[in-house]
C-alpha atoms as a PDB file:
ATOM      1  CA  UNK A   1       0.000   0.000   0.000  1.00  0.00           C
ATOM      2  CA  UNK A   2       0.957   3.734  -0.708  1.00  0.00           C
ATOM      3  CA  UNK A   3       1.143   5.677   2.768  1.00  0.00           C
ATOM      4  CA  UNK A   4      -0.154   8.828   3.332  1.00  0.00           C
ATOM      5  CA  UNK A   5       3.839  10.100   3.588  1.00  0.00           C
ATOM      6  CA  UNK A   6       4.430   9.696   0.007  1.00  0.00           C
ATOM      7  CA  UNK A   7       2.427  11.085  -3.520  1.00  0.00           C
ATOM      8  CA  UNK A   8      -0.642   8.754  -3.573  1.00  0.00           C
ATOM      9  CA  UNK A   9      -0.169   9.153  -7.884  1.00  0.00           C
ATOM     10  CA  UNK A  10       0.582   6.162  -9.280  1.00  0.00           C
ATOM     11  CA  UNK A  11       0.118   6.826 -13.156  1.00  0.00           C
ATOM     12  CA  UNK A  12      -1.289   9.847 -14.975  1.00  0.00           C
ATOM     13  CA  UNK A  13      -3.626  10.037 -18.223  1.00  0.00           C
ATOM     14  CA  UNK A  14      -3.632  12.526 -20.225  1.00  0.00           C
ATOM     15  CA  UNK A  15      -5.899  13.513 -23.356  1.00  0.00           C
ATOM     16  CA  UNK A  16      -5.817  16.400 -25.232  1.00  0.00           C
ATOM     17  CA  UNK A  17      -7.346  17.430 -28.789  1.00  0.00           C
ATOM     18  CA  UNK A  18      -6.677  20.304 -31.468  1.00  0.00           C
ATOM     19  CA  UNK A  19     -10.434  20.859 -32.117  1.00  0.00           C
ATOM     20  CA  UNK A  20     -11.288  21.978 -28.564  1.00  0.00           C
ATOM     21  CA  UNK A  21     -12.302  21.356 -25.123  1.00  0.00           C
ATOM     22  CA  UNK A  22     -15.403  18.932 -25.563  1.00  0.00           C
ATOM     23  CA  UNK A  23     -13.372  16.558 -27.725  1.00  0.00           C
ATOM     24  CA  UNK A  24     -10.024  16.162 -25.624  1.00  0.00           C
ATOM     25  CA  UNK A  25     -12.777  15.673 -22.502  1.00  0.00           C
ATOM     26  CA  UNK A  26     -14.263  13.057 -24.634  1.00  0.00           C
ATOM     27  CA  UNK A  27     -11.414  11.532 -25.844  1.00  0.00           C
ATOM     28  CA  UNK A  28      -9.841  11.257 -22.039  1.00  0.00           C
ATOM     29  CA  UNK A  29     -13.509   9.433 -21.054  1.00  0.00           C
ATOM     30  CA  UNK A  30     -12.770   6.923 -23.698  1.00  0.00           C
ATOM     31  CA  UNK A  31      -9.237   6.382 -22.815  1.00  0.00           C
ATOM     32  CA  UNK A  32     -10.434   5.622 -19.408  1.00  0.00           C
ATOM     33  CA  UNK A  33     -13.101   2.949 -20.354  1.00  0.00           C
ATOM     34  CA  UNK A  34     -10.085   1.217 -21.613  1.00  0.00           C
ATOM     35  CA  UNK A  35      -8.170   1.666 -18.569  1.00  0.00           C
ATOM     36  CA  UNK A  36      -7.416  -1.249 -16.517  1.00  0.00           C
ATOM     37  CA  UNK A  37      -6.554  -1.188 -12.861  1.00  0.00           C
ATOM     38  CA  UNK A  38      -6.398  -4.519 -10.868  1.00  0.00           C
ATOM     39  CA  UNK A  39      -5.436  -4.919  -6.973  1.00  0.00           C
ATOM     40  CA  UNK A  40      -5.578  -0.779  -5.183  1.00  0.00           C
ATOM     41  CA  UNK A  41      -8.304   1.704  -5.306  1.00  0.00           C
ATOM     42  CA  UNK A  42      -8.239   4.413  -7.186  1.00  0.00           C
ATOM     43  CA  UNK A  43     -10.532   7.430  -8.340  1.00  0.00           C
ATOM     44  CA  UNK A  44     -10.997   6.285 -12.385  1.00  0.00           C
ATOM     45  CA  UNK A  45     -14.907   5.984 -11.708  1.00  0.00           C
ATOM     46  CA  UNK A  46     -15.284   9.600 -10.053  1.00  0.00           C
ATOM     47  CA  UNK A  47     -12.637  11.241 -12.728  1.00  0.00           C
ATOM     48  CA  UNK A  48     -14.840   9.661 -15.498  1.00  0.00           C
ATOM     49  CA  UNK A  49     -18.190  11.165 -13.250  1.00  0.00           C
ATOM     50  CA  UNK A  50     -16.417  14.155 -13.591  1.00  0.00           C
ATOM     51  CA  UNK A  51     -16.112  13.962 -17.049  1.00  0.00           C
ATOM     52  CA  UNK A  52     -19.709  13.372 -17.663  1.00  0.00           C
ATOM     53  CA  UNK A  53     -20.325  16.620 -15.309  1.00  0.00           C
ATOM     54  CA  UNK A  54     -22.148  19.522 -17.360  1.00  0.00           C
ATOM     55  CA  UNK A  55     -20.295  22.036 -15.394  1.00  0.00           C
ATOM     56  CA  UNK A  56     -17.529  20.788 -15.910  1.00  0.00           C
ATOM     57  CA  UNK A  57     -17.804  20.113 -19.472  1.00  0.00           C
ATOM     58  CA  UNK A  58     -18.525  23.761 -19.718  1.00  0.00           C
ATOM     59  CA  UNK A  59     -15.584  24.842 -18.436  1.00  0.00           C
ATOM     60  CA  UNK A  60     -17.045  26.175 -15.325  1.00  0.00           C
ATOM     61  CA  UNK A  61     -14.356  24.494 -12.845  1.00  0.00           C
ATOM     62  CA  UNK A  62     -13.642  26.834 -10.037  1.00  0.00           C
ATOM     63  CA  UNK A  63     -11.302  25.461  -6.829  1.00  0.00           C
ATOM     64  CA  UNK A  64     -14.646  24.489  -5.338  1.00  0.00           C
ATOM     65  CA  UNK A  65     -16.171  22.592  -7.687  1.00  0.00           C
ATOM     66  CA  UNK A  66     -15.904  19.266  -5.575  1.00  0.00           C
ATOM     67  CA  UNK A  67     -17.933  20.277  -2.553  1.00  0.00           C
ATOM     68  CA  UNK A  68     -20.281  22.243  -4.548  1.00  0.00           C
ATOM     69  CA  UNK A  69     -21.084  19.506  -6.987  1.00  0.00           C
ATOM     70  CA  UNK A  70     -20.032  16.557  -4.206  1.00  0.00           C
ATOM     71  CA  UNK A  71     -21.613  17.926  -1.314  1.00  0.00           C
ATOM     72  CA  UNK A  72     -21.927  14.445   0.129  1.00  0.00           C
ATOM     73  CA  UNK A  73     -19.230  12.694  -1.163  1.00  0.00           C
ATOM     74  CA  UNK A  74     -18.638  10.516  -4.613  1.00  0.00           C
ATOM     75  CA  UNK A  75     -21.748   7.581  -4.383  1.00  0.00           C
ATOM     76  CA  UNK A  76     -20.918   6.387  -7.916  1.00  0.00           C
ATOM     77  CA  UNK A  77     -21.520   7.157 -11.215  1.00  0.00           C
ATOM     78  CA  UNK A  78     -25.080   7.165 -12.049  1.00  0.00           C
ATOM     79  CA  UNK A  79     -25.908   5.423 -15.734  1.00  0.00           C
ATOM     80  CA  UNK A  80     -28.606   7.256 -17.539  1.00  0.00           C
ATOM     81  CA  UNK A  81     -31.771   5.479 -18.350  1.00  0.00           C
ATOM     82  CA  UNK A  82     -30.763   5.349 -22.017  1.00  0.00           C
ATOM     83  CA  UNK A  83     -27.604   3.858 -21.122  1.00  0.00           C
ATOM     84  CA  UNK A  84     -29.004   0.910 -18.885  1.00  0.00           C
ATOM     85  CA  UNK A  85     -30.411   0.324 -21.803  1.00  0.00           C
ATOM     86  CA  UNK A  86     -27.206   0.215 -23.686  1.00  0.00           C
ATOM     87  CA  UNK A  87     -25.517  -1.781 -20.415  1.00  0.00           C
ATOM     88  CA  UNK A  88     -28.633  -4.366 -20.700  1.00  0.00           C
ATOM     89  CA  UNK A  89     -27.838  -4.663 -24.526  1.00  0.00           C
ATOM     90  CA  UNK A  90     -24.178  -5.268 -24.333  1.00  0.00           C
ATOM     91  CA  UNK A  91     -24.219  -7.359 -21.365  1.00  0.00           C
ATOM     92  CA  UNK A  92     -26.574  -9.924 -23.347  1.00  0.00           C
ATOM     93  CA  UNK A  93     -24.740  -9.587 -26.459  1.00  0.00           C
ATOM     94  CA  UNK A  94     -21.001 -10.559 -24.621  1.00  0.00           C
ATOM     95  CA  UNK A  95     -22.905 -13.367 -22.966  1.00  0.00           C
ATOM     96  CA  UNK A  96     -24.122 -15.187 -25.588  1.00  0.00           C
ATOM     97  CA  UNK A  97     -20.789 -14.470 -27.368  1.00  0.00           C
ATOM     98  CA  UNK A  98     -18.797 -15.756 -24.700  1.00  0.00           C
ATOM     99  CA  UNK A  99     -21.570 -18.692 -24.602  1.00  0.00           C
ATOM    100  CA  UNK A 100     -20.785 -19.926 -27.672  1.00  0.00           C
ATOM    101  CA  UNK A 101     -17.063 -19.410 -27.378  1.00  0.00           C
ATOM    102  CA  UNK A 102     -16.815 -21.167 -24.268  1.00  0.00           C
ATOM    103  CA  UNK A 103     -19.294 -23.958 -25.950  1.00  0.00           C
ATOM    104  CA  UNK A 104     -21.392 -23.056 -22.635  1.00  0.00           C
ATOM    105  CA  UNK A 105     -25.509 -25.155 -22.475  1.00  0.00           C
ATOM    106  CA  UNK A 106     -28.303 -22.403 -23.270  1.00  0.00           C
ATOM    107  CA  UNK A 107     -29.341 -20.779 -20.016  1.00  0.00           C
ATOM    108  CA  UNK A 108     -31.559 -22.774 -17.437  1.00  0.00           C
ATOM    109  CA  UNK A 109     -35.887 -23.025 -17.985  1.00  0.00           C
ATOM    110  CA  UNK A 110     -34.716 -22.480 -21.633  1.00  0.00           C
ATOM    111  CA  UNK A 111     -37.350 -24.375 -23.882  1.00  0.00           C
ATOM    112  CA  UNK A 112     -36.683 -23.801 -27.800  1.00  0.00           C
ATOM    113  CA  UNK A 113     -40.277 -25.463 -28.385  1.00  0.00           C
ATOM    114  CA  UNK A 114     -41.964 -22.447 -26.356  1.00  0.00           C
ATOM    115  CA  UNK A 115     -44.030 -20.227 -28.748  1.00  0.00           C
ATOM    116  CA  UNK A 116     -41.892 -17.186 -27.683  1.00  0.00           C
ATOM    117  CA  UNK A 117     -39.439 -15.350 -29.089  1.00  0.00           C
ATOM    118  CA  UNK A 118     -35.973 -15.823 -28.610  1.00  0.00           C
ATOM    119  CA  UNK A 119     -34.520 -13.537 -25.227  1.00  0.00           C
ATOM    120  CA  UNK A 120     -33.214 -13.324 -22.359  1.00  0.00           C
ATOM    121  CA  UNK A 121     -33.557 -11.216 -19.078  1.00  0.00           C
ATOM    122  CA  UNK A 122     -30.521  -9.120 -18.016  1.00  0.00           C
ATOM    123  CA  UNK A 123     -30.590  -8.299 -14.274  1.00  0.00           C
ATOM    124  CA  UNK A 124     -28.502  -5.048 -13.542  1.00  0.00           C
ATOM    125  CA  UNK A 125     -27.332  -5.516 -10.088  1.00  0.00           C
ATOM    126  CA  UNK A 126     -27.614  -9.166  -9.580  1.00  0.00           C
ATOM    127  CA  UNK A 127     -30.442 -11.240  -8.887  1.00  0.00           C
ATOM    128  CA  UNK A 128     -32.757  -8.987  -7.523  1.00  0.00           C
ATOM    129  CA  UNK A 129     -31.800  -5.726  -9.360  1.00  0.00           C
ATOM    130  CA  UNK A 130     -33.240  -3.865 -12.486  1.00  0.00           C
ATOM    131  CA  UNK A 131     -34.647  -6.731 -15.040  1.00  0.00           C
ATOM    132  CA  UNK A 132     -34.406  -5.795 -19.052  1.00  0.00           C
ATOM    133  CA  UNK A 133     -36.140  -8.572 -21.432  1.00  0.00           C
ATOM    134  CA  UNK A 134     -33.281  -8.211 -24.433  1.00  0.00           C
ATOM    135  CA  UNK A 135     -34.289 -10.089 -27.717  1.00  0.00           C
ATOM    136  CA  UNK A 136     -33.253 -10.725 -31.048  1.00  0.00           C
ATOM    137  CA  UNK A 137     -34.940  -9.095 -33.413  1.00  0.00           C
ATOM    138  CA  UNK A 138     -33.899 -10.933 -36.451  1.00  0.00           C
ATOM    139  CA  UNK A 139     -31.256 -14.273 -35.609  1.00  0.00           C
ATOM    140  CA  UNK A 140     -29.238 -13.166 -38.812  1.00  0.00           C
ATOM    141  CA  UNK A 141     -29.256  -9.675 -37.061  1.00  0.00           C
ATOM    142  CA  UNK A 142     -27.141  -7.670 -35.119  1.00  0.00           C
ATOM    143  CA  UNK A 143     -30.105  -5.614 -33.498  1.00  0.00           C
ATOM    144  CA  UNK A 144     -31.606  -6.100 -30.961  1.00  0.00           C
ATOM    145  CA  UNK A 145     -34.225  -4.612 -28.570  1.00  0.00           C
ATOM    146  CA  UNK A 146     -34.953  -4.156 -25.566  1.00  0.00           C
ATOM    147  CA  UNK A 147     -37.325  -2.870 -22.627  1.00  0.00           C
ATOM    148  CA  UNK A 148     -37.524  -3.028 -19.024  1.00  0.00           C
ATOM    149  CA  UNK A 149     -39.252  -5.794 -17.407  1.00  0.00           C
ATOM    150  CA  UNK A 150     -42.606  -5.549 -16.480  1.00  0.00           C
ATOM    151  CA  UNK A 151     -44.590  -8.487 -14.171  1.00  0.00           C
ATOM    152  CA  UNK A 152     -48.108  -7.546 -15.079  1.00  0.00           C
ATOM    153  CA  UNK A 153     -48.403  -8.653 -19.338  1.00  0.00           C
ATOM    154  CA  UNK A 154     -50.832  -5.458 -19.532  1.00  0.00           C
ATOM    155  CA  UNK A 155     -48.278  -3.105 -19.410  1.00  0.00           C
ATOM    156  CA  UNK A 156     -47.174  -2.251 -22.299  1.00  0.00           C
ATOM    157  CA  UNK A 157     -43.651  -0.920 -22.568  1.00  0.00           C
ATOM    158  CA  UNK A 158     -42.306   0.364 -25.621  1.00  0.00           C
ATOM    159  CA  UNK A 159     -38.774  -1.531 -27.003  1.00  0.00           C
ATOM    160  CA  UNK A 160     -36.115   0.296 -27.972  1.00  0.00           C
ATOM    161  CA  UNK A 161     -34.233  -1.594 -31.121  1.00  0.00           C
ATOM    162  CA  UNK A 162     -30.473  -1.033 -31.177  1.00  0.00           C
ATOM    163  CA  UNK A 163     -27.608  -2.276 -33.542  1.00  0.00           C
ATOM    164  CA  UNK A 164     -24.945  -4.126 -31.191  1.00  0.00           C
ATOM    165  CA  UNK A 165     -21.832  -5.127 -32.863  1.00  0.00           C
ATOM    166  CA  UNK A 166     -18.735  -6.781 -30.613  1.00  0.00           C
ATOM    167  CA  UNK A 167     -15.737  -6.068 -31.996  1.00  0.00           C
ATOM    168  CA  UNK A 168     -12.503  -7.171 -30.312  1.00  0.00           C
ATOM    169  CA  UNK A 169     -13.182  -9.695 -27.815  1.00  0.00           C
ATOM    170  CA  UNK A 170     -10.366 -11.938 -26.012  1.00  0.00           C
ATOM    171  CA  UNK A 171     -11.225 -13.860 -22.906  1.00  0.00           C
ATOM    172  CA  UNK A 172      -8.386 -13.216 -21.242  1.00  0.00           C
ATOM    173  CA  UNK A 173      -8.822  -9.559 -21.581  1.00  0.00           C
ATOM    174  CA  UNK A 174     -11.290  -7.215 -19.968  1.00  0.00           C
ATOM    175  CA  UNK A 175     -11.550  -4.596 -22.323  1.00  0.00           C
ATOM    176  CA  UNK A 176     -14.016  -5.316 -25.483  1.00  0.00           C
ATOM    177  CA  UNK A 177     -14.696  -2.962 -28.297  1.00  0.00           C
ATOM    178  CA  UNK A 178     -18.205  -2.539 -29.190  1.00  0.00           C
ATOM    179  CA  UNK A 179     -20.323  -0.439 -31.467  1.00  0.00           C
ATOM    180  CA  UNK A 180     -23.758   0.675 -30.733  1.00  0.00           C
ATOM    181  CA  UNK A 181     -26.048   2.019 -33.162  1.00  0.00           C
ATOM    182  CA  UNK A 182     -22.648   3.060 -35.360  1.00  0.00           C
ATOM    183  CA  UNK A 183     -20.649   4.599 -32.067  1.00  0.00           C
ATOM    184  CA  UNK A 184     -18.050   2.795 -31.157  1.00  0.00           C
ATOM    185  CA  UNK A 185     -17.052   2.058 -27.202  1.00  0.00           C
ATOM    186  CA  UNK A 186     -15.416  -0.010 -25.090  1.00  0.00           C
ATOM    187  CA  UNK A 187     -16.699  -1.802 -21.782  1.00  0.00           C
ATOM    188  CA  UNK A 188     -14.824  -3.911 -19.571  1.00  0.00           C
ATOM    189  CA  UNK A 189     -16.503  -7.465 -18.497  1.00  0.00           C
ATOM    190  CA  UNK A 190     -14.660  -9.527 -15.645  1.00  0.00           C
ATOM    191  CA  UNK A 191     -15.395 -13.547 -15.332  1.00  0.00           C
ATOM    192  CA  UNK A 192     -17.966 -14.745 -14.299  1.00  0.00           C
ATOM    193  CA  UNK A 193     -18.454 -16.009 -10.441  1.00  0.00           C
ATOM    194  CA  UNK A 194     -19.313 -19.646  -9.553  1.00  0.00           C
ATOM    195  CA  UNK A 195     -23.009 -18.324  -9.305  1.00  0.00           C
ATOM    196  CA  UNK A 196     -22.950 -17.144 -13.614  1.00  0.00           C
ATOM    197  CA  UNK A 197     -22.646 -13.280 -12.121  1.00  0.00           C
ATOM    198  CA  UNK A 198     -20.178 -11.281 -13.350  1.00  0.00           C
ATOM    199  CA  UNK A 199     -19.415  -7.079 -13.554  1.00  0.00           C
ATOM    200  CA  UNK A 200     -19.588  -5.268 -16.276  1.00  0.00           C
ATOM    201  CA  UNK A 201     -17.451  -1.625 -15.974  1.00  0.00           C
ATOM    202  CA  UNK A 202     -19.387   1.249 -18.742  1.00  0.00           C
ATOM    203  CA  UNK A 203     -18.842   4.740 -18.567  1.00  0.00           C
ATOM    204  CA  UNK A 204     -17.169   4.404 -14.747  1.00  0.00           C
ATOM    205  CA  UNK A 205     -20.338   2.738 -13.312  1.00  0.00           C
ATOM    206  CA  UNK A 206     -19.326  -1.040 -12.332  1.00  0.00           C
ATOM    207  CA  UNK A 207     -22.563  -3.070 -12.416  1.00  0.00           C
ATOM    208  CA  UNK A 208     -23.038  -6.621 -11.698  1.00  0.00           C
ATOM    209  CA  UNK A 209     -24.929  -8.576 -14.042  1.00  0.00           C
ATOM    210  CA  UNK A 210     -26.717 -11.911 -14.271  1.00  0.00           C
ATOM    211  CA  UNK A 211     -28.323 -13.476 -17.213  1.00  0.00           C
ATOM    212  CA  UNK A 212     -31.202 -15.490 -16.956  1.00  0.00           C
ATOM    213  CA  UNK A 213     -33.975 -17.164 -19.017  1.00  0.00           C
ATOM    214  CA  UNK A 214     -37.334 -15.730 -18.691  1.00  0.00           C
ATOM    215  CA  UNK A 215     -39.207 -18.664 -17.196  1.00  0.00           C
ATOM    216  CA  UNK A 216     -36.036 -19.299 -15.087  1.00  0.00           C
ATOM    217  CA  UNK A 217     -36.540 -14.882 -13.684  1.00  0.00           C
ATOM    218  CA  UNK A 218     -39.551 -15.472 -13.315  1.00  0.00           C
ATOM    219  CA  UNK A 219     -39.340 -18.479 -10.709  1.00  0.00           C
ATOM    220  CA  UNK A 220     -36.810 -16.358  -9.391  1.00  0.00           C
ATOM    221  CA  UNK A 221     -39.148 -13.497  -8.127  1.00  0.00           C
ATOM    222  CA  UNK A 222     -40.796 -16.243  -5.732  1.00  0.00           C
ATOM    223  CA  UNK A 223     -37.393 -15.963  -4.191  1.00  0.00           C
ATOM    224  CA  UNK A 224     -37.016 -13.276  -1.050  1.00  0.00           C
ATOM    225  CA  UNK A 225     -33.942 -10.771  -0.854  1.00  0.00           C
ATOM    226  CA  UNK A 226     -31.550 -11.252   1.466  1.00  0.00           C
ATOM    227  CA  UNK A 227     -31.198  -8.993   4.357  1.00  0.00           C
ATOM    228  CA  UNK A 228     -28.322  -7.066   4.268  1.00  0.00           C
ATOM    229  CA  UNK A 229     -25.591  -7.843   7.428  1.00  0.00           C
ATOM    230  CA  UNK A 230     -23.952  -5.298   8.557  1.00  0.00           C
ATOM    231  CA  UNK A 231     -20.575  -7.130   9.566  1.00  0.00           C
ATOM    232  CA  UNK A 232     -18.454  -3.651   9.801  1.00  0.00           C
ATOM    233  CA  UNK A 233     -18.276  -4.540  13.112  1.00  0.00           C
ATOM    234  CA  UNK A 234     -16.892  -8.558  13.086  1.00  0.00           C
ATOM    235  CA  UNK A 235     -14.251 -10.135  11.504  1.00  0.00           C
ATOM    236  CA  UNK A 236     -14.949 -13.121   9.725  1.00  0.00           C
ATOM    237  CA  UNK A 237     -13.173 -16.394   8.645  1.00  0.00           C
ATOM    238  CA  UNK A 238     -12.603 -15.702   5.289  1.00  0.00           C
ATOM    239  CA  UNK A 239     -12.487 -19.821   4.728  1.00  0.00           C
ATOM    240  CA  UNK A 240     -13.495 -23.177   6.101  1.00  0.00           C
ATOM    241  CA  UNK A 241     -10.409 -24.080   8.246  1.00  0.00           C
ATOM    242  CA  UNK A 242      -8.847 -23.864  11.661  1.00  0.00           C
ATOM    243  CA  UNK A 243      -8.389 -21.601  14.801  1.00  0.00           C
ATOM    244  CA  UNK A 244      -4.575 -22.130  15.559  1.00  0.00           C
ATOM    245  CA  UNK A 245      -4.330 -18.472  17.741  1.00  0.00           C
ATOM    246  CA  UNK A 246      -4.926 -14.918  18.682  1.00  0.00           C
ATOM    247  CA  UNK A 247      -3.198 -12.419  19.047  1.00  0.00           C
ATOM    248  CA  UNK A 248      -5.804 -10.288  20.970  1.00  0.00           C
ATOM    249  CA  UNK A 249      -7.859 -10.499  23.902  1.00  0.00           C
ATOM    250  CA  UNK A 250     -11.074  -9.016  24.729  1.00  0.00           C
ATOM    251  CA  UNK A 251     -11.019  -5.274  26.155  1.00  0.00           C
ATOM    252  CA  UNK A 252      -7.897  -5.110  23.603  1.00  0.00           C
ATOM    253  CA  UNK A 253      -7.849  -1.728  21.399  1.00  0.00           C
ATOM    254  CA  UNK A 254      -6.774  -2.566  17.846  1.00  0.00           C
ATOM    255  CA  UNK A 255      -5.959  -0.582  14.818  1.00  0.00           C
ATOM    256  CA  UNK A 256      -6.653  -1.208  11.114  1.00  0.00           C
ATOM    257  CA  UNK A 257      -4.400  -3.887   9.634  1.00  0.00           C
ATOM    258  CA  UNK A 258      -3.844  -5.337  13.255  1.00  0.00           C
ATOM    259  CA  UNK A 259      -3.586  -8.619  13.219  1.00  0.00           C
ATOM    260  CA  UNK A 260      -5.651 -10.791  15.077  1.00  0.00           C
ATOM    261  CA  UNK A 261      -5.679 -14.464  14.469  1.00  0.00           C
ATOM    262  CA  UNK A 262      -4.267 -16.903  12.451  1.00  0.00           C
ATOM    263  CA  UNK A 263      -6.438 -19.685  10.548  1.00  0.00           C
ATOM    264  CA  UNK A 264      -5.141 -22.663   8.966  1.00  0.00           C
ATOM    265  CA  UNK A 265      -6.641 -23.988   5.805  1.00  0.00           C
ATOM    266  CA  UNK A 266      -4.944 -26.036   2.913  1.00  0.00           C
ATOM    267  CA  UNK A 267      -2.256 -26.891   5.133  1.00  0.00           C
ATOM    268  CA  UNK A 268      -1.673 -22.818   5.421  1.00  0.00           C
ATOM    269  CA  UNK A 269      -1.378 -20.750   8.249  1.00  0.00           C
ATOM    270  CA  UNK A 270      -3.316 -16.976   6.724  1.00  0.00           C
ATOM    271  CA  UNK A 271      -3.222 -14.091   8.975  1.00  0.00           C
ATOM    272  CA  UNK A 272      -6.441 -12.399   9.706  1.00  0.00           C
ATOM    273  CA  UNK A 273      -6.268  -8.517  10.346  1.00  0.00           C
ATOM    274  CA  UNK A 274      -8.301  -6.012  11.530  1.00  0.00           C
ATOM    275  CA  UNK A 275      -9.998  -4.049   8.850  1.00  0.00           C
ATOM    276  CA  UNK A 276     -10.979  -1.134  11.144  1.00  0.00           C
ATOM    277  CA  UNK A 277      -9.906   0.465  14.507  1.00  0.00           C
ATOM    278  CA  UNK A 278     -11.821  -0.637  17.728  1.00  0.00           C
ATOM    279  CA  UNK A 279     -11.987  -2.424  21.219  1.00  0.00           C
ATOM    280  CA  UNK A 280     -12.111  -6.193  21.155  1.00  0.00           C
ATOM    281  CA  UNK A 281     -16.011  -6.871  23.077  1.00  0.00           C
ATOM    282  CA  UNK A 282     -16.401 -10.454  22.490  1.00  0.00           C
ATOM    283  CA  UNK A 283     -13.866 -13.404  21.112  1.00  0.00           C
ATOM    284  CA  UNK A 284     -16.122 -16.488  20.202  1.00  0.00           C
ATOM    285  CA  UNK A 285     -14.101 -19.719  18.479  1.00  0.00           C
ATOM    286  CA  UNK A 286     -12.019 -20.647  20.875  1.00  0.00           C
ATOM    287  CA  UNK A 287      -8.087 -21.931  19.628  1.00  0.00           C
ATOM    288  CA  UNK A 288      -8.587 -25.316  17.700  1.00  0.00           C
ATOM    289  CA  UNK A 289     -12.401 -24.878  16.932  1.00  0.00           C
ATOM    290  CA  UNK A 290     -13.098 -25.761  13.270  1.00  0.00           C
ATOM    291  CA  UNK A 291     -14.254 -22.603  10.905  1.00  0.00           C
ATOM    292  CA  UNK A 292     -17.218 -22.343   8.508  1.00  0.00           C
ATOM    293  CA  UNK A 293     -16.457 -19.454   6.134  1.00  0.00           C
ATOM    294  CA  UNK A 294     -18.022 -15.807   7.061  1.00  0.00           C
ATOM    295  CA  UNK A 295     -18.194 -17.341  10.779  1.00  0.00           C
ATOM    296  CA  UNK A 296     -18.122 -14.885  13.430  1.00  0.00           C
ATOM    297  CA  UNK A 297     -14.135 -14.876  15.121  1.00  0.00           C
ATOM    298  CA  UNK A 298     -13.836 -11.462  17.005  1.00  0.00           C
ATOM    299  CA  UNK A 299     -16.810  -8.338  17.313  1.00  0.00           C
ATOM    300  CA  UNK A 300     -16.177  -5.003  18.010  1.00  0.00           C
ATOM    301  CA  UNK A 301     -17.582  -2.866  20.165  1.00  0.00           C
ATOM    302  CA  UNK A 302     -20.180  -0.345  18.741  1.00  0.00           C
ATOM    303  CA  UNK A 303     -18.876   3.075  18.270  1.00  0.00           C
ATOM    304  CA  UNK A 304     -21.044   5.786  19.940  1.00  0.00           C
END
């Protein structure tokens, strides 16, 4: 990690254009769509926010333009509703590329003798996020439309058709050219997870996505949400294995990176640390006791 004592930079990007101030901004956005980080944070998503800003596209960038236009801090970059569209589009597009490249069977519930057209449902956020119905418009044709999903088959919600073409597309690489509706992009799509999820990064905004069959979305509304845990409090076995020590005791105060047990798994010893500051309240495994992963090993006590 980078410490506070030293320039937190670690590379620079820099875009510029003869024709003017709109196109250099543009052509930095698209450089960073390209731009792959892996393993430390860093700011790309609010720089390409910033980008998108009218304000700033304007020119109008006095010293105070991040508390006036970030009062509350950076949440994200917010995707228009055109360009969930877009993100739906491309998402099912990739996936049935990669599909066939990776000689993958058609998606659960799918039935080719159904008397319905050939799609597939593209959840933005996972399982229980924002559901598009993408289809084919024509199977020798690159367009496709799409349109939010809708439960009730009264509502009738216009489709929006689109021309999605994939251009350079590697597996092993994030980055994939695409062209929609003659403008050409890029987007970056990670693996997928053991559970068929996987993120798609577009215009900053890093949005998990899961592809499903419609018969196979719709069982899955029958399905509850999870409640979210708060576990900023707890430190949790990362994997199934064993309590070999600690190197804290309860009433102990503890600072981020701390470390405060070690687990053996695989026939190796991991460290666990502390990923905030805090007072040890309650220890639970004792030394030897055999780990589930995301079971409880130390809480903290709650911060008033």
């Amino acid at each position: 990690p980078i410490t506070p004592y030293y320039d937190p930079m670690i590379s620079k990007l820099v875009a510029y254009s003869p024709e003017g101030r709109a196109e250099a901004i543009d052509a930095l956005s698209d450089a960073l769509d390209r731009y792959v980080i892996h393993g430390v944070g860093h700011n790309c998503p609010f720089v390409a926010d910033v980008l998108r800003h009218a304000a700033f596209r304007e020119g109008r960038t006095p010293t105070n333009f991040i508390p006036t236009h970030y009062p509350e801090g950076f949440a994200g970059v917010e995707l228009t509703d055109e360009e969930r569209e877009e993100l739906a589009a491309l998402s099912a597009a990739v996936g049935g590329w990669r599909m066939a490249l990776l000689d993958q069977p058609p998606l659960p519930c799918t039935a080719a003798a159904d008397d319905v057209e050939a799609d597939m449902v593209v959840c933005l956020g996972g399982m229980f996020g924002e559901a598009y119905i993408v289809a084919a418009s024509d199977p020798e044709s690159s367009k496709l439309t799409v349109r939010p999903w809708t439960a009730k088959d009264d509502e009738k919600v216009e489709a929006r058709e689109m021309e999605i073409q994939i251009g350079g597309y590697e597996y092993t690489s994030p980055v994939v050219e695409v062209c929609v509706d003659g403008v050409e992009k890029a987007i970056q799509v990670q693996p997928e997870d053991n559970t068929g999820m996987f993120a798609v990064k577009m215009h900053g905004a890093d949005v998990n996505i899961l592809l499903m069959s419609r018969t196979e979305y719709e069982l899955s509304r029958h399905m509850k949400e999870p409640p979210i845990r708060d576990t900023s409090g707890l430190v949790l076995s990362p994997m199934p294995g064993t309590l070999m020590s600690y190197s804290v005791e309860e009433g102990d105060h503890v600072e981020a990176g701390q470390e405060i047990c070690i687990v053996e798994a695989m026939k190796m010893q991991n460290v666990i640390r502390a990923e905030r500051h805090g007072i040890v309240a309650k220890i639970y495994p004792a030394v030897g006791a055999s780990l589930r992963a995301d079971e409880v090993i130390v809480e903290f006590q709650k911060e008033e």
